[in-house]
PDB file of N, CA and C in Angstrom:
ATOM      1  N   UNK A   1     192.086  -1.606 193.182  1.00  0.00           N
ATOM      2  CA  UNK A   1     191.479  -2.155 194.376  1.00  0.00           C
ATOM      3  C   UNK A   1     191.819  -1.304 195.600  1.00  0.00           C
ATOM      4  N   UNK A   2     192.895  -0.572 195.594  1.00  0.00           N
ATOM      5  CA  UNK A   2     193.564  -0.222 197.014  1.00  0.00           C
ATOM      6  C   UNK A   2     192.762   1.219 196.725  1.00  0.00           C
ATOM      7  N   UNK A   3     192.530   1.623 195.929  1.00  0.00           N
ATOM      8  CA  UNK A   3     191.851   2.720 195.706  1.00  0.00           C
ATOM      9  C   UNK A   3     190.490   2.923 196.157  1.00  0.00           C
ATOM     10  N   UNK A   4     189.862   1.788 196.005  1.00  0.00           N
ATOM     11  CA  UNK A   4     188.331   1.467 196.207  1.00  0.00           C
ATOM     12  C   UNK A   4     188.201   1.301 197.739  1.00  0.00           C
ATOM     13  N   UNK A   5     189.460   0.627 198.441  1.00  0.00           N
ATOM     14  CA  UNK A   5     188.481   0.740 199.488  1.00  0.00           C
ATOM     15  C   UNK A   5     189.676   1.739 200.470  1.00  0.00           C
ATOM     16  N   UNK A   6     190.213   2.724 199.607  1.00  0.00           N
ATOM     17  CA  UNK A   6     190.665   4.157 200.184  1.00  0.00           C
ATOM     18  C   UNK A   6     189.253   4.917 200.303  1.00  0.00           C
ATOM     19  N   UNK A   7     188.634   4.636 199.396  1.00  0.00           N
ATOM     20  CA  UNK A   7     187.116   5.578 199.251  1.00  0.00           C
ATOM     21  C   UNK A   7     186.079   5.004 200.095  1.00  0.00           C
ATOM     22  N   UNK A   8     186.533   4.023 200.332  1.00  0.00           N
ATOM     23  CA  UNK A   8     184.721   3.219 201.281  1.00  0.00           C
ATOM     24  C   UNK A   8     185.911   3.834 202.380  1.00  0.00           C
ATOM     25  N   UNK A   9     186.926   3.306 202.736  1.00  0.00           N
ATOM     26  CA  UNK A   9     187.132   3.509 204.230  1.00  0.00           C
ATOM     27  C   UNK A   9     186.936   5.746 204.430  1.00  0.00           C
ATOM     28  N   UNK A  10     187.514   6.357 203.301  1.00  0.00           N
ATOM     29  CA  UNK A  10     186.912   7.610 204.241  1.00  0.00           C
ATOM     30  C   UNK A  10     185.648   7.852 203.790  1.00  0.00           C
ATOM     31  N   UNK A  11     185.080   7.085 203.365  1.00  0.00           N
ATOM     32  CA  UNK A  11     183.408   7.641 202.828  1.00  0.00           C
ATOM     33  C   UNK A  11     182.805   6.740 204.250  1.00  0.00           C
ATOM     34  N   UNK A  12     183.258   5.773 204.835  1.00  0.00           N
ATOM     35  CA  UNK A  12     182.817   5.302 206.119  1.00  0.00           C
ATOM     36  C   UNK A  12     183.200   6.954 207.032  1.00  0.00           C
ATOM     37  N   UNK A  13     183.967   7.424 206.882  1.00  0.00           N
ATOM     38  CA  UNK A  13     184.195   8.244 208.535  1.00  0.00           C
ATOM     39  C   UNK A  13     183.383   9.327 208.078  1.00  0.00           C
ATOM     40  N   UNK A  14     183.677   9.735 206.981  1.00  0.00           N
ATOM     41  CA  UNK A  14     182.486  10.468 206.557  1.00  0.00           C
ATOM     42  C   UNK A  14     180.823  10.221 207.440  1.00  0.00           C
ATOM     43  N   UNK A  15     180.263   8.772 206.937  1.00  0.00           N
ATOM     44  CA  UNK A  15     179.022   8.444 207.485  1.00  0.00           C
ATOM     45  C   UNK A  15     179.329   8.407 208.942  1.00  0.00           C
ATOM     46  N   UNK A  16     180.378   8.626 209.566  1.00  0.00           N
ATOM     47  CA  UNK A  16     180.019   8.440 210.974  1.00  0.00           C
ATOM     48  C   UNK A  16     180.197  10.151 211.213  1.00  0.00           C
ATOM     49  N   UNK A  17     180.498  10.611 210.772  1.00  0.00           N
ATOM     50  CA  UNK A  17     180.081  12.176 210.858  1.00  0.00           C
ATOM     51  C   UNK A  17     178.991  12.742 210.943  1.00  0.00           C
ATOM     52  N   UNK A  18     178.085  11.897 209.966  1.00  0.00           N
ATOM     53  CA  UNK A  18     176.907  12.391 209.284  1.00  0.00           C
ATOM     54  C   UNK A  18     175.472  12.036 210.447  1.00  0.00           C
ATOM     55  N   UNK A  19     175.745  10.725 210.482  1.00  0.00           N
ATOM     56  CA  UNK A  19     175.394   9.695 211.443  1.00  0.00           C
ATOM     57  C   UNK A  19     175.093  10.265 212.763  1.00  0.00           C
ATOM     58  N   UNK A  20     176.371  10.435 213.789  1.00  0.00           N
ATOM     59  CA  UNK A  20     176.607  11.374 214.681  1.00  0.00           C
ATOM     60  C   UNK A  20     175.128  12.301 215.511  1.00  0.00           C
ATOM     61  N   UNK A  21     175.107  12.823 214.852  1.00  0.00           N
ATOM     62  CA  UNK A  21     174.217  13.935 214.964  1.00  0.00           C
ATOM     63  C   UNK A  21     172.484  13.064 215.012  1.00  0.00           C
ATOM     64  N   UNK A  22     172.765  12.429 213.843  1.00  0.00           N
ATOM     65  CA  UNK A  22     171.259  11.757 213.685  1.00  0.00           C
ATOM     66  C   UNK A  22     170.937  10.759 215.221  1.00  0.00           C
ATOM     67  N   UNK A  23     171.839  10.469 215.333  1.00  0.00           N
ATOM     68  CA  UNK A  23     171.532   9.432 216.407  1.00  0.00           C
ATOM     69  C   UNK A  23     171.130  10.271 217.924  1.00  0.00           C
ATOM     70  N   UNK A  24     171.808  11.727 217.895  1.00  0.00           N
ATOM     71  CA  UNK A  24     171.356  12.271 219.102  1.00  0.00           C
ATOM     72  C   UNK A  24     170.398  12.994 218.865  1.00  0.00           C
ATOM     73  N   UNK A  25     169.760  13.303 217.956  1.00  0.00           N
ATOM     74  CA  UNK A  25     168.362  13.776 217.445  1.00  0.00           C
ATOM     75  C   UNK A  25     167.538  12.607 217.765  1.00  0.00           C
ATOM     76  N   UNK A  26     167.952  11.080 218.212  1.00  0.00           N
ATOM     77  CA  UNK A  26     167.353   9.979 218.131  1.00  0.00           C
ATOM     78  C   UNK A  26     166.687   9.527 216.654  1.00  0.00           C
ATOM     79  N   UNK A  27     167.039   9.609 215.776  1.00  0.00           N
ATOM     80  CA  UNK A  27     166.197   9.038 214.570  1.00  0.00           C
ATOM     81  C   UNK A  27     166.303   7.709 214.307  1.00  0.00           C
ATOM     82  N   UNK A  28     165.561   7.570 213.211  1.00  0.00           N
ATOM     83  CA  UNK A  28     164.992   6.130 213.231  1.00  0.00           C
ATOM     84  C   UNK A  28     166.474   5.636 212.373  1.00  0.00           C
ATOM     85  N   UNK A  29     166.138   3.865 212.687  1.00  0.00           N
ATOM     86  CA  UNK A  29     167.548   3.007 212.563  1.00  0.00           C
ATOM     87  C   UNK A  29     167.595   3.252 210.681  1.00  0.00           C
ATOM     88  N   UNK A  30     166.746   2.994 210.230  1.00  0.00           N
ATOM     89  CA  UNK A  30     166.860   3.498 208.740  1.00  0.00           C
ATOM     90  C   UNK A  30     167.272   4.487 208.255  1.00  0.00           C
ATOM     91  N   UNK A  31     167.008   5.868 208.994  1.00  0.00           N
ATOM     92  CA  UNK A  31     167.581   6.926 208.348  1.00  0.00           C
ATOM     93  C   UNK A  31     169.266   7.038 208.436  1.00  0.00           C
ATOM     94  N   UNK A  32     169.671   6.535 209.760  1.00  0.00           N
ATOM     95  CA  UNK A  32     170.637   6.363 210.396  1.00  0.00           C
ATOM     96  C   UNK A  32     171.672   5.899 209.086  1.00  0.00           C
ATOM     97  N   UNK A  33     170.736   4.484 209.050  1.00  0.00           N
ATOM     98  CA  UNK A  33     171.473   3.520 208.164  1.00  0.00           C
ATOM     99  C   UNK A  33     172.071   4.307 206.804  1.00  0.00           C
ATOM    100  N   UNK A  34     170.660   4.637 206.122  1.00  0.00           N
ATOM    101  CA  UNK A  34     171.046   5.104 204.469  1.00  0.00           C
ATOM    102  C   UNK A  34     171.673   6.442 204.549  1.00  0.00           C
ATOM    103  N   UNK A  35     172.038   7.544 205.574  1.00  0.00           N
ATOM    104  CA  UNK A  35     172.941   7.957 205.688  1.00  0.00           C
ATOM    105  C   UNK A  35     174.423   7.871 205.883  1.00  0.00           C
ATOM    106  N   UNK A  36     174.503   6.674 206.711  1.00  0.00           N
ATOM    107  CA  UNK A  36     175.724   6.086 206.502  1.00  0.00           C
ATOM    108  C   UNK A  36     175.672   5.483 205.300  1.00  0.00           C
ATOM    109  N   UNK A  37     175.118   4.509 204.968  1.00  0.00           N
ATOM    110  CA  UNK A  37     175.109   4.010 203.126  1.00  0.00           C
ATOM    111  C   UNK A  37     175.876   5.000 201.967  1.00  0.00           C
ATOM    112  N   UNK A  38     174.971   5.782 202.152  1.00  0.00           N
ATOM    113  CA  UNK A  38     175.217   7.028 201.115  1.00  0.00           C
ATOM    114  C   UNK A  38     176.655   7.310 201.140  1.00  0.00           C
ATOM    115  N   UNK A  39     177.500   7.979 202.579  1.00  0.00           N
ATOM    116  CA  UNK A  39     178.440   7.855 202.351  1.00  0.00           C
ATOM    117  C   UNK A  39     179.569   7.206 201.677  1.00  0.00           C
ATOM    118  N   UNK A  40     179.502   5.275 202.328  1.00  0.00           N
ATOM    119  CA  UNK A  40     179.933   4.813 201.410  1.00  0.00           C
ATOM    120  C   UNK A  40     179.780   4.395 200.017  1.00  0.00           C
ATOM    121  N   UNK A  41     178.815   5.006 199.849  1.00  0.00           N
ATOM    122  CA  UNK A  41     179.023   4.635 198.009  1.00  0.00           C
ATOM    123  C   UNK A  41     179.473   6.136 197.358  1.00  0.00           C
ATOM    124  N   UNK A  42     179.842   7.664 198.111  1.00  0.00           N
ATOM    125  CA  UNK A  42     179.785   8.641 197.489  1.00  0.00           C
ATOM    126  C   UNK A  42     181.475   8.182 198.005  1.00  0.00           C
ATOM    127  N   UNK A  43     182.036   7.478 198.612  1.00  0.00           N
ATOM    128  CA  UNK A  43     183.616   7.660 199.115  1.00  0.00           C
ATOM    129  C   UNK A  43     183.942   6.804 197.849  1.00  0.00           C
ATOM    130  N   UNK A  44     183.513   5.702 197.538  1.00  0.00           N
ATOM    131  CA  UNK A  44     183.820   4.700 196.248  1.00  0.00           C
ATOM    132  C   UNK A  44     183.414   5.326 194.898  1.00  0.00           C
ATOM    133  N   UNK A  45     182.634   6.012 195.136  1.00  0.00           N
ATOM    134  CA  UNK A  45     182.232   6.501 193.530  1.00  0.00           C
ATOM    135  C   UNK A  45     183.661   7.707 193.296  1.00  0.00           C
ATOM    136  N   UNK A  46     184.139   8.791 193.957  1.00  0.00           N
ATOM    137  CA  UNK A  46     184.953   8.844 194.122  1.00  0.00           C
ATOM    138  C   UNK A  46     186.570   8.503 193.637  1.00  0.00           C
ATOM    139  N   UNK A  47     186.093   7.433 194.387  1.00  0.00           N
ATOM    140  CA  UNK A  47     187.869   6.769 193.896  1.00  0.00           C
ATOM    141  C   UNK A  47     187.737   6.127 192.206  1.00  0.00           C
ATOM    142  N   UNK A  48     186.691   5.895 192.056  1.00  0.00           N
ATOM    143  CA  UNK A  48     186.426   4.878 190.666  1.00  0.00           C
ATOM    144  C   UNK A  48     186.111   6.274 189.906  1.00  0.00           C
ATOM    145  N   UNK A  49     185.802   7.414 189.913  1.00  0.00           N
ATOM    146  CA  UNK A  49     185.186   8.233 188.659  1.00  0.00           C
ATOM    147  C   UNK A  49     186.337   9.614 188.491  1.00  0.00           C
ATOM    148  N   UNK A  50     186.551   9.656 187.265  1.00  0.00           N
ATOM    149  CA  UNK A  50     187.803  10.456 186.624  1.00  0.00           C
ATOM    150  C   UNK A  50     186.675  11.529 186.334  1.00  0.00           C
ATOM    151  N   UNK A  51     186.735  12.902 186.585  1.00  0.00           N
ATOM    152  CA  UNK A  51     186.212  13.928 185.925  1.00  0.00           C
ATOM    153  C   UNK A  51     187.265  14.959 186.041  1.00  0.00           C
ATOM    154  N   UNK A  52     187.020  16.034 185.323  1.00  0.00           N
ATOM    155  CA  UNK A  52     188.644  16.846 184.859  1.00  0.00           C
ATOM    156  C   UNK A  52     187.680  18.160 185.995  1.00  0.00           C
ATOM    157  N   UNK A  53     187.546  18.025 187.007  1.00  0.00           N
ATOM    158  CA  UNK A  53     187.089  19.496 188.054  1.00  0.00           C
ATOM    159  C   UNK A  53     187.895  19.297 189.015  1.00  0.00           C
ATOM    160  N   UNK A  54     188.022  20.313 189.947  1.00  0.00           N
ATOM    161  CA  UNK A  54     189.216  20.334 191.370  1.00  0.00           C
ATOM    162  C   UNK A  54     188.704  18.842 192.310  1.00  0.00           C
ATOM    163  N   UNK A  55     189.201  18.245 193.108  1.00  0.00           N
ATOM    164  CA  UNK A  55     188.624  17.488 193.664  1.00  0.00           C
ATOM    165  C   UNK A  55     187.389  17.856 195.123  1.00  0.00           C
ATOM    166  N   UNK A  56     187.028  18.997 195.731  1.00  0.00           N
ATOM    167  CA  UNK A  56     186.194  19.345 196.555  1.00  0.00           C
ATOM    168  C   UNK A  56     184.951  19.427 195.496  1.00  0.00           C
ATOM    169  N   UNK A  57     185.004  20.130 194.147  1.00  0.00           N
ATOM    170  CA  UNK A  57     184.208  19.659 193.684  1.00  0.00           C
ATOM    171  C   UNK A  57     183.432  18.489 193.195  1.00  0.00           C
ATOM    172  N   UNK A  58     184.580  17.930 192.719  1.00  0.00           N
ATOM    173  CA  UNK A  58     183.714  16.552 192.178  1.00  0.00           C
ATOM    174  C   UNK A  58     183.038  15.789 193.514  1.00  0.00           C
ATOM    175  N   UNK A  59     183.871  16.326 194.779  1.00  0.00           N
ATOM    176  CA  UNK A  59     183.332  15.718 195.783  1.00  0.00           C
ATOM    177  C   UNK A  59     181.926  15.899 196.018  1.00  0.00           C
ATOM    178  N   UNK A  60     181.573  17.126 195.543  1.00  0.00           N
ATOM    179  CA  UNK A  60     180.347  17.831 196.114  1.00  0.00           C
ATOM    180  C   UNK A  60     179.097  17.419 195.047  1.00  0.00           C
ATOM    181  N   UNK A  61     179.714  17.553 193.880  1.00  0.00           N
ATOM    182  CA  UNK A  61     178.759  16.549 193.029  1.00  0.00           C
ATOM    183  C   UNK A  61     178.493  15.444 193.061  1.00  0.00           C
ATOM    184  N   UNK A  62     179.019  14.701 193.320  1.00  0.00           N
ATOM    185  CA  UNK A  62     179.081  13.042 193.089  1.00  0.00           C
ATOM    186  C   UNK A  62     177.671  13.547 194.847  1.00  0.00           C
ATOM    187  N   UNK A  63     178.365  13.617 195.899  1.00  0.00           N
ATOM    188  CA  UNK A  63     177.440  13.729 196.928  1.00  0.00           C
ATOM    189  C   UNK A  63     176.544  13.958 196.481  1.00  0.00           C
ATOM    190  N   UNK A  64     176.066  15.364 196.251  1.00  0.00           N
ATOM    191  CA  UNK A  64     174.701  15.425 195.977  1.00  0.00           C
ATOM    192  C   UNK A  64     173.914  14.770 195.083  1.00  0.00           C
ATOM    193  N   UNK A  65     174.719  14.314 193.749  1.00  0.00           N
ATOM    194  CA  UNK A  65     174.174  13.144 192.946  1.00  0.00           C
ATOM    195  C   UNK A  65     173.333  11.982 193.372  1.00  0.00           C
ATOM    196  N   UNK A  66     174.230  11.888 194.795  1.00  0.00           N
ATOM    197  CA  UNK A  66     173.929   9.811 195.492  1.00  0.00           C
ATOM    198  C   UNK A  66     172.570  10.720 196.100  1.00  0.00           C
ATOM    199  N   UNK A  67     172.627  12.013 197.241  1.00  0.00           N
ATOM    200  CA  UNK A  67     171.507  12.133 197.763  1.00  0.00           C
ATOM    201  C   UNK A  67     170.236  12.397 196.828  1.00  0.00           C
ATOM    202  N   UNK A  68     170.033  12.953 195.980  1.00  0.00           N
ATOM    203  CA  UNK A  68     169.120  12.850 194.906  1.00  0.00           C
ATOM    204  C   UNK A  68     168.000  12.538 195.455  1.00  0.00           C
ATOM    205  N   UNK A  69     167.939  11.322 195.165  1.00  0.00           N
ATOM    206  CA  UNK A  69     166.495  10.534 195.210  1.00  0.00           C
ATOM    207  C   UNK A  69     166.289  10.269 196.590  1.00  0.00           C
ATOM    208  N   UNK A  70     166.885  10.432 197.632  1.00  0.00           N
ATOM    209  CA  UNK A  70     166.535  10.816 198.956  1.00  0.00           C
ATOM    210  C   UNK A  70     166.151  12.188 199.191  1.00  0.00           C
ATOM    211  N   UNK A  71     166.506  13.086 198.996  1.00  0.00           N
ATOM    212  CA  UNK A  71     166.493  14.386 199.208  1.00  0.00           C
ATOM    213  C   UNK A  71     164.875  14.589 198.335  1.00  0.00           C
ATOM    214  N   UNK A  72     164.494  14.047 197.330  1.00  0.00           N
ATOM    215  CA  UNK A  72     163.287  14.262 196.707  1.00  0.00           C
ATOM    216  C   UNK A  72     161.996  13.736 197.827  1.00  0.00           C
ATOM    217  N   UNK A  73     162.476  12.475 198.674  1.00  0.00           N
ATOM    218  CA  UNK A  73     161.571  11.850 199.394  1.00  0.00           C
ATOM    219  C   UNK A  73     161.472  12.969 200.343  1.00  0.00           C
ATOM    220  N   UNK A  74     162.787  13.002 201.137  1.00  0.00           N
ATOM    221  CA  UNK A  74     162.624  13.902 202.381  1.00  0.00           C
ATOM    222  C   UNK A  74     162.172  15.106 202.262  1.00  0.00           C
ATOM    223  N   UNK A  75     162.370  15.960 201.031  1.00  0.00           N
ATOM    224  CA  UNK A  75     161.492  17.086 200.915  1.00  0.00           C
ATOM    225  C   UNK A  75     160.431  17.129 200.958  1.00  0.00           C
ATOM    226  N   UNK A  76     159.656  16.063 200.233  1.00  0.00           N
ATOM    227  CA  UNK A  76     158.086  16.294 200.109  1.00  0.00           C
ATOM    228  C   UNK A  76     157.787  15.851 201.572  1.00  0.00           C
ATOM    229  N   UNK A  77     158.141  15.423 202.522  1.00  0.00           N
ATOM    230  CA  UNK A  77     157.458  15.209 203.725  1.00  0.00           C
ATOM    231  C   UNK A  77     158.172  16.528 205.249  1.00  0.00           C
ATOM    232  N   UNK A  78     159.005  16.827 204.297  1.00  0.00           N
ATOM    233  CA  UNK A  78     160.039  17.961 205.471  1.00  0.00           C
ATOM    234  C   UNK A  78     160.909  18.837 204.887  1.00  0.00           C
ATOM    235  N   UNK A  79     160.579  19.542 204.236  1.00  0.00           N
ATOM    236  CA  UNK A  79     161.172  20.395 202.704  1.00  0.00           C
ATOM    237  C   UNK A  79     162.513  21.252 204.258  1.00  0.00           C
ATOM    238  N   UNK A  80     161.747  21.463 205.081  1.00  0.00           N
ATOM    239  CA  UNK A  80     162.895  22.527 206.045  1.00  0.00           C
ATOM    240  C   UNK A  80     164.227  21.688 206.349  1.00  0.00           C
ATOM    241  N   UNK A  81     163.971  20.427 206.687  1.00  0.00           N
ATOM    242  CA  UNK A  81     165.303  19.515 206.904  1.00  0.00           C
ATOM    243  C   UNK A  81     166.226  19.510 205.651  1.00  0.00           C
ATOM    244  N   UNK A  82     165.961  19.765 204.507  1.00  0.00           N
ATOM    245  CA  UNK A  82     166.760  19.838 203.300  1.00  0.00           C
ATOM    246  C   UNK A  82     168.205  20.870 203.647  1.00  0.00           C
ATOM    247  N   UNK A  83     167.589  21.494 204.464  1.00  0.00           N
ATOM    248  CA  UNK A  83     168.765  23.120 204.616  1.00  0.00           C
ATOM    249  C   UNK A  83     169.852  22.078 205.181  1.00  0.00           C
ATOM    250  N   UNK A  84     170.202  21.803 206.500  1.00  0.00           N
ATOM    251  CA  UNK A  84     170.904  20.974 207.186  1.00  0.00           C
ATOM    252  C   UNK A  84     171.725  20.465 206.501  1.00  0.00           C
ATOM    253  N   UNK A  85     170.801  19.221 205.807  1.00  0.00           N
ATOM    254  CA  UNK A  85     171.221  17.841 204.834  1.00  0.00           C
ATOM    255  C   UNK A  85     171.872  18.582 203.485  1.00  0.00           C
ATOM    256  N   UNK A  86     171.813  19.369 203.145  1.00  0.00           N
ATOM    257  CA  UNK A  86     172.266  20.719 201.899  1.00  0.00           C
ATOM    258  C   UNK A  86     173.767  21.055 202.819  1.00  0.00           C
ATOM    259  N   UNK A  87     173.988  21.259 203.963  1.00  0.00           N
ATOM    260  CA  UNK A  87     174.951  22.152 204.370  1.00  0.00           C
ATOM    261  C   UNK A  87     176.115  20.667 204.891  1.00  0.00           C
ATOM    262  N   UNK A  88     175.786  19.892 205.120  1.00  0.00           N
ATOM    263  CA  UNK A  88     176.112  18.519 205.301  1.00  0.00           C
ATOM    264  C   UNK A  88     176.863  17.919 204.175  1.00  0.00           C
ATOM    265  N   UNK A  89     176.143  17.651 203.355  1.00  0.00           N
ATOM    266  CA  UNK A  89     176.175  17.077 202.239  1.00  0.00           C
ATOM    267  C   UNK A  89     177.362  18.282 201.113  1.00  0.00           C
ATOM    268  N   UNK A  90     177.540  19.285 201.332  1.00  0.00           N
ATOM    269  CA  UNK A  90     178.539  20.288 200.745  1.00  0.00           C
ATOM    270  C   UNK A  90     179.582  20.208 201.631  1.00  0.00           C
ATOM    271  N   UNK A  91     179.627  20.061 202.610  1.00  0.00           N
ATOM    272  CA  UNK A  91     181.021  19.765 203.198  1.00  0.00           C
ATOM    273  C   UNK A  91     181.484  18.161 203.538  1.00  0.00           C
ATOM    274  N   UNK A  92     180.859  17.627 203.572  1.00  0.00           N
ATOM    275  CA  UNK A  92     181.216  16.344 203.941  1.00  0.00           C
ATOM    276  C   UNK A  92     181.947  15.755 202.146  1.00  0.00           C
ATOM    277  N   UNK A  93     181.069  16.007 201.301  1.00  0.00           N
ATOM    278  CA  UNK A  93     181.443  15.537 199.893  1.00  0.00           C
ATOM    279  C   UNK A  93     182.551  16.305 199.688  1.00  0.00           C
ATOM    280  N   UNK A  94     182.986  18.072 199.525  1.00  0.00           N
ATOM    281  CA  UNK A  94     184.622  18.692 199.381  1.00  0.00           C
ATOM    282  C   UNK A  94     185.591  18.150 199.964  1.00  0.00           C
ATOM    283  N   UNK A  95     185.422  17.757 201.418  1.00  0.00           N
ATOM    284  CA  UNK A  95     186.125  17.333 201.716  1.00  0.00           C
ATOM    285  C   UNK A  95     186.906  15.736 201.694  1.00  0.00           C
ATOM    286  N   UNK A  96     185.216  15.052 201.196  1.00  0.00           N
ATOM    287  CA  UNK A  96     185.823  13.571 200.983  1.00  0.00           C
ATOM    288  C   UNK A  96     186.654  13.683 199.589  1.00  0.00           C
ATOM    289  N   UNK A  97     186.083  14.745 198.886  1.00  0.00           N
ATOM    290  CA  UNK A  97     186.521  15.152 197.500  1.00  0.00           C
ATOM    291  C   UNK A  97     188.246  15.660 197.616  1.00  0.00           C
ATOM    292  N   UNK A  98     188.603  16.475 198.618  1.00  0.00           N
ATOM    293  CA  UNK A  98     189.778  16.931 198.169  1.00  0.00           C
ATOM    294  C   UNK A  98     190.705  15.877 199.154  1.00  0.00           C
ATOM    295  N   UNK A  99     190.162  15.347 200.105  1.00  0.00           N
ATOM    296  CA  UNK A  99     191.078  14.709 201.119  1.00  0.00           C
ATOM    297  C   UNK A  99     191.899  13.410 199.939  1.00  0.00           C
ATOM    298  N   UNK A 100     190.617  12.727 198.954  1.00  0.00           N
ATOM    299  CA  UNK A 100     190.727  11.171 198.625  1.00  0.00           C
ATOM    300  C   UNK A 100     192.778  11.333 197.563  1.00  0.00           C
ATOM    301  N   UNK A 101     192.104  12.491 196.892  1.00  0.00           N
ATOM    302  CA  UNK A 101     193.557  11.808 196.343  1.00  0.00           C
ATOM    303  C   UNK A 101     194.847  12.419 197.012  1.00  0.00           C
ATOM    304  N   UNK A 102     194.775  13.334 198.271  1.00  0.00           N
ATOM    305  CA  UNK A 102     195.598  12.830 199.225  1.00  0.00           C
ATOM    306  C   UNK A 102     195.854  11.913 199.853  1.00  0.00           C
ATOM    307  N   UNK A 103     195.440  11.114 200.035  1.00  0.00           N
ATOM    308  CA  UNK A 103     195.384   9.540 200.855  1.00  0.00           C
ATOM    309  C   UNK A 103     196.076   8.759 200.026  1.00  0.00           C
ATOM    310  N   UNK A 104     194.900   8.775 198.975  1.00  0.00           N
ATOM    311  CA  UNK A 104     195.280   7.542 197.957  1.00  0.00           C
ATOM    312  C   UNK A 104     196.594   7.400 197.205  1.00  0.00           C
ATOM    313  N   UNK A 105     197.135   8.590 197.318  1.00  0.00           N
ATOM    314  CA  UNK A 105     198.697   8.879 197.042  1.00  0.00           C
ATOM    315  C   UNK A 105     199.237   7.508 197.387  1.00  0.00           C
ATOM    316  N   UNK A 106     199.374   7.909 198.658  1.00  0.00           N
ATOM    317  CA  UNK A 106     200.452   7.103 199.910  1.00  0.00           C
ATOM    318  C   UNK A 106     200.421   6.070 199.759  1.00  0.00           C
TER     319      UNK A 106
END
């Protein structure tokens, strides 16, 4: 349990990272939203999933995993915004990736 919500709470600061930016671009309250979303379920998936890779990686997979089926929508209507959300989404996930089982130590 203490693990799980080690991962929502930095997969939350994560989404306010992510977030950040969107909101001074002004975007809409939805995109806003399932960007923050995303985070927290890539900070919990995280703490709950054992794979034998360094942890920046698994970070970076599991991320791009959750964006998936967003990233398929947003391309076909804005294939150029992918770059960003690509450069985003690789650092925000290594780092939720290598930070978590520093935390979760403690």
């Amino acid at each position: 349990m203490k693990k799980s919500i080690v991962g929502l709470a930095l997969g939350a600061i994560a989404g306010v990272f992510d977030v950040i930016p969107m909101i001074l671009q002004d975007l809409s309250w939805d995109a806003n939203l399932s960007a923050f979303t995303l985070w927290l379920v890539v900070g919990f998936l995280i703490s709950v999933t054992e794979i034998k890779v360094p942890g920046w990686l698994k970070g970076m997979l599991i991320a791009f995993l959750v964006l998936l089926p967003s990233a398929i929508i947003i391309g076909a209507k804005e294939p150029f915004s992918l770059v960003p959300i690509a450069i985003l989404t690789s650092i925000l996930g290594a780092l939720l990736g290598y930070t978590y089982p520093r935390v979760a130590k403690t």
